[in-house]
Structure formats: structure tokens, C-alpha cells
PDB file of N, CA and C in Angstrom:
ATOM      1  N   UNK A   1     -50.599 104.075 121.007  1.00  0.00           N
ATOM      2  CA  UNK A   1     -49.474 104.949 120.727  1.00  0.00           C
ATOM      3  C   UNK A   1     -48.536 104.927 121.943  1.00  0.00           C
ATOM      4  N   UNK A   2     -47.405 105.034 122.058  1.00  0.00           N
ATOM      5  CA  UNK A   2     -46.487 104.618 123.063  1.00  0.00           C
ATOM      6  C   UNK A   2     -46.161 105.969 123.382  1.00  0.00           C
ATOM      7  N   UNK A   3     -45.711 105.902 124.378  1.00  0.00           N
ATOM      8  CA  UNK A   3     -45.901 107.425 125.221  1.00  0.00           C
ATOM      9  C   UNK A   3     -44.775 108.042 124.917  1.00  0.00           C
ATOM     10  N   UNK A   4     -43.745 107.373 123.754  1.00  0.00           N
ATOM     11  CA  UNK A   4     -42.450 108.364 123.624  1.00  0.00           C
ATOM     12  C   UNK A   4     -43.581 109.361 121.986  1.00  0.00           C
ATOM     13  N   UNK A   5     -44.080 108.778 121.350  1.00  0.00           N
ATOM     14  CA  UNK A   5     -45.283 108.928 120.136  1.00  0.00           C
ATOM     15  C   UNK A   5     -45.718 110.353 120.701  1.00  0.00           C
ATOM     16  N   UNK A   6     -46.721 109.892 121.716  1.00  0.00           N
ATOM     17  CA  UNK A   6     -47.608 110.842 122.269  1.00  0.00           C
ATOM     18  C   UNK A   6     -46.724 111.768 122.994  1.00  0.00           C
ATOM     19  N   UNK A   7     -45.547 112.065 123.662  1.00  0.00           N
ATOM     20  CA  UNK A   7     -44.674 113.543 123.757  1.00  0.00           C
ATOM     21  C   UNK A   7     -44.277 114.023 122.272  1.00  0.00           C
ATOM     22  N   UNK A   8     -43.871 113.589 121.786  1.00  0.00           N
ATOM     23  CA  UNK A   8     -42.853 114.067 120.099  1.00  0.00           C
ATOM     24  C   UNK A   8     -44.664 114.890 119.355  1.00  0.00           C
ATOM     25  N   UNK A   9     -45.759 114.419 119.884  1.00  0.00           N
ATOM     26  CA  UNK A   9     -46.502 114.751 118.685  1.00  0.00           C
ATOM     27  C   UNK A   9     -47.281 115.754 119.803  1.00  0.00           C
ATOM     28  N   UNK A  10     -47.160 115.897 121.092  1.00  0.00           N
ATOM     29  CA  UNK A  10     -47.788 116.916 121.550  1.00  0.00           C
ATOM     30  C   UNK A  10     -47.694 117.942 121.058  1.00  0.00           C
ATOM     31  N   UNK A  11     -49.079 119.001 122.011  1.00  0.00           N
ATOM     32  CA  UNK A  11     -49.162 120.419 121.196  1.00  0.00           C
ATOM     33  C   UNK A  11     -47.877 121.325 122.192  1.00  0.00           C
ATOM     34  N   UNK A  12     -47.551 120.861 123.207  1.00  0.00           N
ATOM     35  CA  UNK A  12     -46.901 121.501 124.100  1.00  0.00           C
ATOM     36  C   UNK A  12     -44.891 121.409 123.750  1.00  0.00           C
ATOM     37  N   UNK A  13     -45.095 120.214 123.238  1.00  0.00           N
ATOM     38  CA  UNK A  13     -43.501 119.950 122.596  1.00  0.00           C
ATOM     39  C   UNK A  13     -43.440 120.552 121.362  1.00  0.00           C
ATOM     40  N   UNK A  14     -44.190 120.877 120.419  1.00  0.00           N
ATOM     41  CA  UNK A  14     -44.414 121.052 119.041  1.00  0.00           C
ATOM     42  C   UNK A  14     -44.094 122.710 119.145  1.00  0.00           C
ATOM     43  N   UNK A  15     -45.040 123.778 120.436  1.00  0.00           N
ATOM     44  CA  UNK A  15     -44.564 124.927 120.411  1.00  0.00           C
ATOM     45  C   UNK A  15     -43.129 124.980 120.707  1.00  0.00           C
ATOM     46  N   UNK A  16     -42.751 124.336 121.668  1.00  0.00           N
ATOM     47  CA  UNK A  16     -41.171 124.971 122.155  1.00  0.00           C
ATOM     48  C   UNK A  16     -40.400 124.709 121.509  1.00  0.00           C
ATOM     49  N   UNK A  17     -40.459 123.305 120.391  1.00  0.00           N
ATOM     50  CA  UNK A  17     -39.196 122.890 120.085  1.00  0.00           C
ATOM     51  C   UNK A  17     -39.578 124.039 118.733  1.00  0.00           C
ATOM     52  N   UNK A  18     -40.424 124.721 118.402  1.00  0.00           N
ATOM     53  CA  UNK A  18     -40.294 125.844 117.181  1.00  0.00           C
ATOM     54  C   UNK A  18     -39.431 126.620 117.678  1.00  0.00           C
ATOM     55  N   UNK A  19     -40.092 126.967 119.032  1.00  0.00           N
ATOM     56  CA  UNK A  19     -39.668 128.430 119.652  1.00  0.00           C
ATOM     57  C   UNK A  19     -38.178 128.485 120.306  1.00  0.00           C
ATOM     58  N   UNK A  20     -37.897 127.147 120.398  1.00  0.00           N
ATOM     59  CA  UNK A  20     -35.690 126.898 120.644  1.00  0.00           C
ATOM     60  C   UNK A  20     -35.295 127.248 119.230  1.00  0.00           C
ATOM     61  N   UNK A  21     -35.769 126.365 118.134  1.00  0.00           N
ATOM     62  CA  UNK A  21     -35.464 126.631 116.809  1.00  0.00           C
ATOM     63  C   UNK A  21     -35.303 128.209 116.291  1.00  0.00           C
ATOM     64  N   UNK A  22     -36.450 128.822 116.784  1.00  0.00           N
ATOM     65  CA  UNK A  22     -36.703 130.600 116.723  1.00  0.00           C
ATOM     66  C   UNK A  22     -35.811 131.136 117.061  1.00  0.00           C
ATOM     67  N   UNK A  23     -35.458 130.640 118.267  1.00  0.00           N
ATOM     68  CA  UNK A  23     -34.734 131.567 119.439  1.00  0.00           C
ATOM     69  C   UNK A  23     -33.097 131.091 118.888  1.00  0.00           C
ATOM     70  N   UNK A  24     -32.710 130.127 118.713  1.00  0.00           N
ATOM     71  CA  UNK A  24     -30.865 129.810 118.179  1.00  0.00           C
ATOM     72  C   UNK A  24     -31.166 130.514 116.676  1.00  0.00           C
ATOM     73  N   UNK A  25     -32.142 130.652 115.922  1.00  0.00           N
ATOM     74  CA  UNK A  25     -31.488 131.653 114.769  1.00  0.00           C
ATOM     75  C   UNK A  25     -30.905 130.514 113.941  1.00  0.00           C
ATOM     76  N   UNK A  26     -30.909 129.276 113.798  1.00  0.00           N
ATOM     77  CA  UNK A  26     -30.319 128.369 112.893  1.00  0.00           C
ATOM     78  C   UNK A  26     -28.995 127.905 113.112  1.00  0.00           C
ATOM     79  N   UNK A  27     -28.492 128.002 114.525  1.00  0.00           N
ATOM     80  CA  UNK A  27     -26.880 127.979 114.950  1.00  0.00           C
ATOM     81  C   UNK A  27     -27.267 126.697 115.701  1.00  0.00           C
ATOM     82  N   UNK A  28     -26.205 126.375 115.160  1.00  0.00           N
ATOM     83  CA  UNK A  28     -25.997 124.323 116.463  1.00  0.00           C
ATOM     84  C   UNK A  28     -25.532 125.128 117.733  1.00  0.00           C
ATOM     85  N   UNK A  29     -25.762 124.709 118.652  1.00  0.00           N
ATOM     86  CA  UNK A  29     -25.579 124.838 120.280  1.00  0.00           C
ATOM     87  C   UNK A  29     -23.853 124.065 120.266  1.00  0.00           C
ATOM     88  N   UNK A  30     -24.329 122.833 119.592  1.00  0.00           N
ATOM     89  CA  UNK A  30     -22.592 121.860 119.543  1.00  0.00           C
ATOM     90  C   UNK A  30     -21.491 122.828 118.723  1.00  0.00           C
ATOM     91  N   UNK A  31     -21.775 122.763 117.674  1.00  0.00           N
ATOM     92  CA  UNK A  31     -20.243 123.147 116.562  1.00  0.00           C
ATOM     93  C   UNK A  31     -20.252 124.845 116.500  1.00  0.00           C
ATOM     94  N   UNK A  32     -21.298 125.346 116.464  1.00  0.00           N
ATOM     95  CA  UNK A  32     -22.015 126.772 116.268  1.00  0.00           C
ATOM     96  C   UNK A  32     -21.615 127.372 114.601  1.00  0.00           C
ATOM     97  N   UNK A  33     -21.718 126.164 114.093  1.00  0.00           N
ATOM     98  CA  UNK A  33     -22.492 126.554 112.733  1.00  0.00           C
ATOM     99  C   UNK A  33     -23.986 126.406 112.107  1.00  0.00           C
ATOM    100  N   UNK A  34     -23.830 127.478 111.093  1.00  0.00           N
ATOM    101  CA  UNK A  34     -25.142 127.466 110.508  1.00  0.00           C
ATOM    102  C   UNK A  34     -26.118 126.259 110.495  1.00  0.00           C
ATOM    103  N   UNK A  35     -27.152 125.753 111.054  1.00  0.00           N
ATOM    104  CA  UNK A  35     -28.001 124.656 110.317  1.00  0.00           C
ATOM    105  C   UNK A  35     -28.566 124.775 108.982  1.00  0.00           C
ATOM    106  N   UNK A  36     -28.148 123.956 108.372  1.00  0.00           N
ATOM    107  CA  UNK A  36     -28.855 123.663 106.668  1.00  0.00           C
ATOM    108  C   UNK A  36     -29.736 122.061 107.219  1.00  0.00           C
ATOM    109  N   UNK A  37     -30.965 122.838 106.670  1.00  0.00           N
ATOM    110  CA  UNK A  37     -31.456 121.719 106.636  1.00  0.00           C
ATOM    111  C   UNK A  37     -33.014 121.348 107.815  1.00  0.00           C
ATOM    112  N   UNK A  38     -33.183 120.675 108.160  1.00  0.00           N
ATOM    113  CA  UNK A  38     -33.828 120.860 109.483  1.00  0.00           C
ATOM    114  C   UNK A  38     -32.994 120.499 110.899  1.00  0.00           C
ATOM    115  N   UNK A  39     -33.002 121.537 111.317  1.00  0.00           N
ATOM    116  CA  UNK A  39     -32.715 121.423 112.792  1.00  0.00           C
ATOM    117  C   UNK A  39     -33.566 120.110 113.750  1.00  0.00           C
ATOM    118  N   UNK A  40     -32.433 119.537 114.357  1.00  0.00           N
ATOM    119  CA  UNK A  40     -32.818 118.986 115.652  1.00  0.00           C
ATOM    120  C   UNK A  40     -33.004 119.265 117.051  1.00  0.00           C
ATOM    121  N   UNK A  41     -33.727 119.235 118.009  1.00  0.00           N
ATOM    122  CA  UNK A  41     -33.350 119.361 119.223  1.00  0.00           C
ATOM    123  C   UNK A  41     -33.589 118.384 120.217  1.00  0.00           C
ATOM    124  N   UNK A  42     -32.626 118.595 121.111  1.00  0.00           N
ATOM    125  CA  UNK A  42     -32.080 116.779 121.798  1.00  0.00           C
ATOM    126  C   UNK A  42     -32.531 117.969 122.944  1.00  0.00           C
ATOM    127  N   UNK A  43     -32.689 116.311 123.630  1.00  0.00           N
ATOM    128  CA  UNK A  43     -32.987 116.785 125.320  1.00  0.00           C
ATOM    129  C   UNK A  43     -31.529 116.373 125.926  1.00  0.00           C
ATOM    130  N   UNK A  44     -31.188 117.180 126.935  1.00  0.00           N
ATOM    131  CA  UNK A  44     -29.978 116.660 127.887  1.00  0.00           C
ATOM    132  C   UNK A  44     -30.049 115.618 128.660  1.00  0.00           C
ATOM    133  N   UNK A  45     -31.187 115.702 129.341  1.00  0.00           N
ATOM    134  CA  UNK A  45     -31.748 114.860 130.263  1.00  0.00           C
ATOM    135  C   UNK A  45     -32.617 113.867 129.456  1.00  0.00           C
ATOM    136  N   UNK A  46     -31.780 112.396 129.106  1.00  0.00           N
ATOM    137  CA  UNK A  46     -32.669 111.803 128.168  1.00  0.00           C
ATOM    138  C   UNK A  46     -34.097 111.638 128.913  1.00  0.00           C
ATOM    139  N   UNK A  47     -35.148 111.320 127.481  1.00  0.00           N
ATOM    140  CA  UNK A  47     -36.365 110.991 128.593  1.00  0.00           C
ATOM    141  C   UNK A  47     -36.996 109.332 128.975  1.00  0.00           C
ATOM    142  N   UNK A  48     -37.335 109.506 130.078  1.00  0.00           N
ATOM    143  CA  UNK A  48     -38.348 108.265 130.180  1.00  0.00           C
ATOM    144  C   UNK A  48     -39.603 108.588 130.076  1.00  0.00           C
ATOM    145  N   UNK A  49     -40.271 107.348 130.237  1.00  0.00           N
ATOM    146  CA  UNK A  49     -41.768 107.275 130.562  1.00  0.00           C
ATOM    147  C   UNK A  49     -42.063 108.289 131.547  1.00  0.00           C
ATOM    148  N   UNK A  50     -41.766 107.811 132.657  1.00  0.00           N
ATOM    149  CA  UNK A  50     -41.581 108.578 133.805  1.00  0.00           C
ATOM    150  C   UNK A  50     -41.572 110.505 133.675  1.00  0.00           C
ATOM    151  N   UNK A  51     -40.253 111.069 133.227  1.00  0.00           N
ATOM    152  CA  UNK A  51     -39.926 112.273 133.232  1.00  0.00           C
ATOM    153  C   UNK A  51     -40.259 112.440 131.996  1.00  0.00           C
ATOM    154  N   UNK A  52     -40.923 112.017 131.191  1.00  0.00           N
ATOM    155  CA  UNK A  52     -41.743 112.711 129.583  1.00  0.00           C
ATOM    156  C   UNK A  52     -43.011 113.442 130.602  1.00  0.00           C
ATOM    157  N   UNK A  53     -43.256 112.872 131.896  1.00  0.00           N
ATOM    158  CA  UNK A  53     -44.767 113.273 132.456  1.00  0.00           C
ATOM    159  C   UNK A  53     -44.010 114.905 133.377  1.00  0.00           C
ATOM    160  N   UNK A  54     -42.665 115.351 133.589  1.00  0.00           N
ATOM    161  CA  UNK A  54     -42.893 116.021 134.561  1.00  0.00           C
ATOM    162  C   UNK A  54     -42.292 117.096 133.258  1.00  0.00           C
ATOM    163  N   UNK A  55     -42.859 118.353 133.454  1.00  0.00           N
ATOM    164  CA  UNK A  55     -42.413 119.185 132.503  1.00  0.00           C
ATOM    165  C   UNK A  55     -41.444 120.401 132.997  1.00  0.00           C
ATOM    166  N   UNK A  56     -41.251 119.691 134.060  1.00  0.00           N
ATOM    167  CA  UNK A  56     -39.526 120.930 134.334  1.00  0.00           C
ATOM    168  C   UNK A  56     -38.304 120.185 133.644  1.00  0.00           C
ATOM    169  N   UNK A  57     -38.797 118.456 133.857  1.00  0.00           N
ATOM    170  CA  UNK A  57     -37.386 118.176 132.580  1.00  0.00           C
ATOM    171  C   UNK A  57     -37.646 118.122 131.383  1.00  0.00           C
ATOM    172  N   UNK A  58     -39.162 117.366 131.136  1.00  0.00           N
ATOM    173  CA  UNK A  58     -38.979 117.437 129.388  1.00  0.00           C
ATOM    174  C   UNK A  58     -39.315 118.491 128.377  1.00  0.00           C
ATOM    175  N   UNK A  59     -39.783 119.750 129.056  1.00  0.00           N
ATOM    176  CA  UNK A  59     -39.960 121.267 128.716  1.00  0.00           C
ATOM    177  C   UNK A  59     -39.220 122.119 129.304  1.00  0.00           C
ATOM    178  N   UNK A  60     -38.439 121.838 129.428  1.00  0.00           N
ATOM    179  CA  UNK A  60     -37.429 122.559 130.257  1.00  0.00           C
ATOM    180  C   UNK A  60     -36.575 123.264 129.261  1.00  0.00           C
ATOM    181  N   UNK A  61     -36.652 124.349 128.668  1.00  0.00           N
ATOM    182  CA  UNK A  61     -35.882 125.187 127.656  1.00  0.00           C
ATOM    183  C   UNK A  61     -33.937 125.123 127.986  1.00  0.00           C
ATOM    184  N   UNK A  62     -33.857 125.167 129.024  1.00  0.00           N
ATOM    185  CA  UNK A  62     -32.385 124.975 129.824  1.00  0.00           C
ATOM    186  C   UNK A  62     -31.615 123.572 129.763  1.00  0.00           C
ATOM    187  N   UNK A  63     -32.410 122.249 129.318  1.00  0.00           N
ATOM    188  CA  UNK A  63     -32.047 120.937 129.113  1.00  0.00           C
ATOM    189  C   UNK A  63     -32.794 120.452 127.470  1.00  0.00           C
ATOM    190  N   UNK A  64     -32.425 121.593 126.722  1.00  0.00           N
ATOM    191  CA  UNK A  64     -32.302 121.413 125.641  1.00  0.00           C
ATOM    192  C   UNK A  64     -31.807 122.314 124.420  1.00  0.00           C
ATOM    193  N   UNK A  65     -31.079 121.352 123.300  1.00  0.00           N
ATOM    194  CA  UNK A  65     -29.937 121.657 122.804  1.00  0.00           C
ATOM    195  C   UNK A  65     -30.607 121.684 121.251  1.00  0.00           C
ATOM    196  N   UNK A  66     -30.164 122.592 120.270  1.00  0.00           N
ATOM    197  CA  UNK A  66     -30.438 122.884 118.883  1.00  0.00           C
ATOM    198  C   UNK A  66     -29.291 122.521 118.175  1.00  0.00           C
ATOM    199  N   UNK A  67     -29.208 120.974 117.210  1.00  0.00           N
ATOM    200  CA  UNK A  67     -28.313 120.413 116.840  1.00  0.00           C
ATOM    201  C   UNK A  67     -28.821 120.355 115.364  1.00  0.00           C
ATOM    202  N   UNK A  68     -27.647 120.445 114.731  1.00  0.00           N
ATOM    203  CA  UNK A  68     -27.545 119.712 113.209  1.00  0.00           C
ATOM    204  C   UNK A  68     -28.058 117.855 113.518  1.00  0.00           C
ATOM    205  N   UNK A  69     -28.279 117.601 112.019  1.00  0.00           N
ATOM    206  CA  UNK A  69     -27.968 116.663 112.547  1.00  0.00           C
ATOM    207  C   UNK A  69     -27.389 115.068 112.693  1.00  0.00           C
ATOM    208  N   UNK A  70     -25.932 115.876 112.418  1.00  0.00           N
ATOM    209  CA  UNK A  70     -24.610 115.231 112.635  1.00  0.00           C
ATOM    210  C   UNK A  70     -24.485 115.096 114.245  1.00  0.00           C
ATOM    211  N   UNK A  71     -24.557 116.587 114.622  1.00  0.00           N
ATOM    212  CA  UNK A  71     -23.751 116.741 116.217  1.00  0.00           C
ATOM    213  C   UNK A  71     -25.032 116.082 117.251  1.00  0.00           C
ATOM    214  N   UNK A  72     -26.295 115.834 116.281  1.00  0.00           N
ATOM    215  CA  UNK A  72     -27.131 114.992 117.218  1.00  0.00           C
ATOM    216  C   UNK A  72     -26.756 113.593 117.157  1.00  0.00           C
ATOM    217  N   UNK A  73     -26.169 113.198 116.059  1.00  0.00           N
ATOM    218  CA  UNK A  73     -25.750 111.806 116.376  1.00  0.00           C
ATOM    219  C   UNK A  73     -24.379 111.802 116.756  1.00  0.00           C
ATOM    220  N   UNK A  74     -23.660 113.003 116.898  1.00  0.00           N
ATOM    221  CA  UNK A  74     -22.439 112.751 117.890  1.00  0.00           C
ATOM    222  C   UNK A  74     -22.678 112.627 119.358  1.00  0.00           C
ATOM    223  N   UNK A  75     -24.235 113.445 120.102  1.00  0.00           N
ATOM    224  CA  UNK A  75     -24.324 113.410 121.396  1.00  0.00           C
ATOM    225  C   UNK A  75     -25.235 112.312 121.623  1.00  0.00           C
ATOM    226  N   UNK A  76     -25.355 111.466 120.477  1.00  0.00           N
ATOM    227  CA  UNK A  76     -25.990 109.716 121.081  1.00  0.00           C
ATOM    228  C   UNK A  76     -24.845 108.582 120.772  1.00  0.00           C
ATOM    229  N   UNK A  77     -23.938 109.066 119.878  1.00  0.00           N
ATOM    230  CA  UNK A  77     -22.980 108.420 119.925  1.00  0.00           C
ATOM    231  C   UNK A  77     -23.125 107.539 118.837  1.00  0.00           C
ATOM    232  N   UNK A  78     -23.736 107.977 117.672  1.00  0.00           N
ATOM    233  CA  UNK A  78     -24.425 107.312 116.422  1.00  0.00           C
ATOM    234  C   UNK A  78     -23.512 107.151 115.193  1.00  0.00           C
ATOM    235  N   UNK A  79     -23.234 106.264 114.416  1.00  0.00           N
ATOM    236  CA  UNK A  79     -22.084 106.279 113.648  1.00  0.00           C
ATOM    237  C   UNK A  79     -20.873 106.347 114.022  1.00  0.00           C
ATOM    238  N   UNK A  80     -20.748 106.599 114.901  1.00  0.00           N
ATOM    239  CA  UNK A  80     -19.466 106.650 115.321  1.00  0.00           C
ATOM    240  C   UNK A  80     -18.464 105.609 114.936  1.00  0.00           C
ATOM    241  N   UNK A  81     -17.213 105.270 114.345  1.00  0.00           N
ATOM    242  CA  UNK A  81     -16.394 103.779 114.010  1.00  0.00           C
ATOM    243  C   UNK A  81     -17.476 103.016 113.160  1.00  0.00           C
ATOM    244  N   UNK A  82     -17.710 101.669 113.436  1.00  0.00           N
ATOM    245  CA  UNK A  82     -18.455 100.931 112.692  1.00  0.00           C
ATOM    246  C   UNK A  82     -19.778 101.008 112.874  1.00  0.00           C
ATOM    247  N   UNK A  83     -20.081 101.474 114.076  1.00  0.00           N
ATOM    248  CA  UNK A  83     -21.764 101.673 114.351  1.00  0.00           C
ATOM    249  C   UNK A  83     -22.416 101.868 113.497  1.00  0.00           C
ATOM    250  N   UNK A  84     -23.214 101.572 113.500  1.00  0.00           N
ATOM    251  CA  UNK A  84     -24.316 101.791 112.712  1.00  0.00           C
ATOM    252  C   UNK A  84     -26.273 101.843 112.971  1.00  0.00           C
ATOM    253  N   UNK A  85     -27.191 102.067 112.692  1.00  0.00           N
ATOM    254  CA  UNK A  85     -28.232 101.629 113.037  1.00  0.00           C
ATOM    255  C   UNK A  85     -28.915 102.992 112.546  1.00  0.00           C
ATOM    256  N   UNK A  86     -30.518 102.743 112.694  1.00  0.00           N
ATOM    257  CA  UNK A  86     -31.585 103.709 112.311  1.00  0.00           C
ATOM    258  C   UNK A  86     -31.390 104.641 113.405  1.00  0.00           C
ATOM    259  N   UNK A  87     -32.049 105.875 112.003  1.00  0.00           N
ATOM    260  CA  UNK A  87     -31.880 106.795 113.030  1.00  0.00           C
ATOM    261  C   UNK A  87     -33.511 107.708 113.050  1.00  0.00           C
ATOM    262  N   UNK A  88     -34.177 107.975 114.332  1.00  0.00           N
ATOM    263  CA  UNK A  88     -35.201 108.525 114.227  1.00  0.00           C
ATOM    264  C   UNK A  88     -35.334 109.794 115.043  1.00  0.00           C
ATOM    265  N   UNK A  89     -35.856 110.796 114.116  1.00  0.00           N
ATOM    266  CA  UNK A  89     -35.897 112.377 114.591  1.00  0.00           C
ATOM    267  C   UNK A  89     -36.545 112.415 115.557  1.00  0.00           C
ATOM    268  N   UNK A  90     -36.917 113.645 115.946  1.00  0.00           N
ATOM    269  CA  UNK A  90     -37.806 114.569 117.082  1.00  0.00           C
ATOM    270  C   UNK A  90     -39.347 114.610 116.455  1.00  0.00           C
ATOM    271  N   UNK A  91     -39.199 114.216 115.044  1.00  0.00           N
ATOM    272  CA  UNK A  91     -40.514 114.027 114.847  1.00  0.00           C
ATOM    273  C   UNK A  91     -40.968 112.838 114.535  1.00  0.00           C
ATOM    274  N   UNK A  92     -40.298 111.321 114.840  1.00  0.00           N
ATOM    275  CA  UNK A  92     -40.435 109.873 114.933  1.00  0.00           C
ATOM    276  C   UNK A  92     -40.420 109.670 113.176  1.00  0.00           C
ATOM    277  N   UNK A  93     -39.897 110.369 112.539  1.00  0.00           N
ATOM    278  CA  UNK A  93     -39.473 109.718 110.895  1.00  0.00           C
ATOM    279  C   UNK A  93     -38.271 109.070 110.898  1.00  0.00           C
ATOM    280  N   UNK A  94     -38.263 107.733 110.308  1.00  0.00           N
ATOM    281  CA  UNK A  94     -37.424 106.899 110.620  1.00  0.00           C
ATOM    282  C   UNK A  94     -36.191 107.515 109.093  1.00  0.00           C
ATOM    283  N   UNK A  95     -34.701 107.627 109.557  1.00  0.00           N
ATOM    284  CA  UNK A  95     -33.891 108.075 108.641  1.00  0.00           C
ATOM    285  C   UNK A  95     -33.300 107.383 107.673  1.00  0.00           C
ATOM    286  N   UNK A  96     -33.201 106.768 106.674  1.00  0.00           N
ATOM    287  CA  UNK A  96     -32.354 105.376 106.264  1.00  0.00           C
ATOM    288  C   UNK A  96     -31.413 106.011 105.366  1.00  0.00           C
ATOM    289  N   UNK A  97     -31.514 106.941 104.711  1.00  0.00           N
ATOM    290  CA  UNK A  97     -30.747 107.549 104.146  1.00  0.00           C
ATOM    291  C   UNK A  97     -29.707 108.165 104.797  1.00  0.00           C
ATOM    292  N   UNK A  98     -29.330 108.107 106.250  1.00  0.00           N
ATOM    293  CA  UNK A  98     -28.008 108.817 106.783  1.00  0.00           C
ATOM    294  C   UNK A  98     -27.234 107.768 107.388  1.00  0.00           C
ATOM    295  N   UNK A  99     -26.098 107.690 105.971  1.00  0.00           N
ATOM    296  CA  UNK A  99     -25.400 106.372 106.557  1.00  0.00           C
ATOM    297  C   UNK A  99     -23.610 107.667 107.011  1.00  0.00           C
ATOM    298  N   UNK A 100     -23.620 108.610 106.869  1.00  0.00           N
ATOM    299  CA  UNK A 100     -22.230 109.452 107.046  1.00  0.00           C
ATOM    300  C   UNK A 100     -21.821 109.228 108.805  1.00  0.00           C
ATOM    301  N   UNK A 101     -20.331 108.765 109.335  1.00  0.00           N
ATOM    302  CA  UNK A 101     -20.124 108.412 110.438  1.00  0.00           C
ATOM    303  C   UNK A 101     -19.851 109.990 111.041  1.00  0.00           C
ATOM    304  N   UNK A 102     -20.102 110.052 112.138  1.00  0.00           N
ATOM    305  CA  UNK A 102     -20.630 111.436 113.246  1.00  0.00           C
ATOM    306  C   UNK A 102     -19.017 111.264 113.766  1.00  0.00           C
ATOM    307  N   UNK A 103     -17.713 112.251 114.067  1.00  0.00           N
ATOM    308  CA  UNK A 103     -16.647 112.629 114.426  1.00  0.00           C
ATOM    309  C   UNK A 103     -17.449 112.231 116.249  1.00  0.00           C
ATOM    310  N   UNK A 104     -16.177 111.751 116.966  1.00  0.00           N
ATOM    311  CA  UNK A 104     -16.364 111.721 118.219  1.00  0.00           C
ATOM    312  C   UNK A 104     -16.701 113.226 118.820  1.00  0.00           C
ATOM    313  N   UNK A 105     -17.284 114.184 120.011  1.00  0.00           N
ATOM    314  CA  UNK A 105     -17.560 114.799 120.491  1.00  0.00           C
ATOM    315  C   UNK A 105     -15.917 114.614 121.493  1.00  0.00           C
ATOM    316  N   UNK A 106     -15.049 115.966 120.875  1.00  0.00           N
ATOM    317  CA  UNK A 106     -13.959 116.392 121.815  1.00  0.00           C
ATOM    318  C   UNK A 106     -14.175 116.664 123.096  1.00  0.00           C
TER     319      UNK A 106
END
């Protein structure tokens, strides 16, 4: 299992990213509308191998964001113009069904 696998399916990522979800009430952090649907949450500080191991960045409640998720593929820069490509959640399910292009981030 590759060590991005083994963070997304920990027991320690699995509580917080409920408890960000809990805590925003269903509001995007980006647009601050309602989430329909399942919520995402992106890290600020993308992760590596490396900083998936230290947990002031990759548990770090303060370097992470509760996105739809449109405005999560606006803050990777996904769809955007012609782009295109797979897209895979916070819980490693691969998306094929979201072909809609993500508005640039003003």
C-alpha cells in the first residue's frame, strides 16, 4: 500500500477530516456555499511522503480547507480550459464521472 493509501485510510485522518466536516456545518471554506453532496477536504500544505509522517502539517486543523467539490478542483487547478484528467478524493475513489470545467480561483 503506498503511503499516500495508508494516510487517506488512517484512523487518525478519518477522525479529523469528520470533525472539519462537523465543525464547517456543510459551508465551503472557498465560495461559502452550502455543500450538497460530499464534502472534500484539501490540505494547504500539499503532502509528501515525508510530511504525511509529521502531524503538525498533515493534522494540522489550521492547513486544512472544507471544499465542494468544484472549488477542490479549482485549488489543484483541475479542469480548468482544456484540462482534463482523473480525479481522486480524500478517500482514493477514482472519479470518472466529473467531466464539468472548475472557474479559475479569483
Amino acid at each position: 500500500m503506498s503511503w499516500r493509501a495508508k494516510f487517506y485510510k488512517s484512523k487518525s485522518w478519518k477522525i479529523l477530516r469528520q470533525k472539519m466536516i462537523n465543525q464547517k456545518k456543510g459551508i465551503c471554506d472557498l465560495c461559502g456555499e452550502l455543500i450538497i453532496g460530499s464534502p472534500e477536504v484539501h490540505h494547504m500544505v500539499e503532502l509528501t511522503e515525508a510530511n504525511a509522517k509529521i502531524p503538525e502539517i498533515s493534522l494540522n486543523p489550521a492547513l486544512l480547507e472544507v471544499l465542494h467539490h468544484e472549488c477542490h478542483d479549482r485549488r489543484h487547478g483541475r479542469f480548468i480550459g482544456e484540462k482534463q484528467g482523473i480525479i481522486v478524493d480524500d478517500e482514493l475513489n477514482i472519479d470518472y464521472g466529473r467531466r464539468k470545467y472548475a472557474k479559475p480561483i479569483s
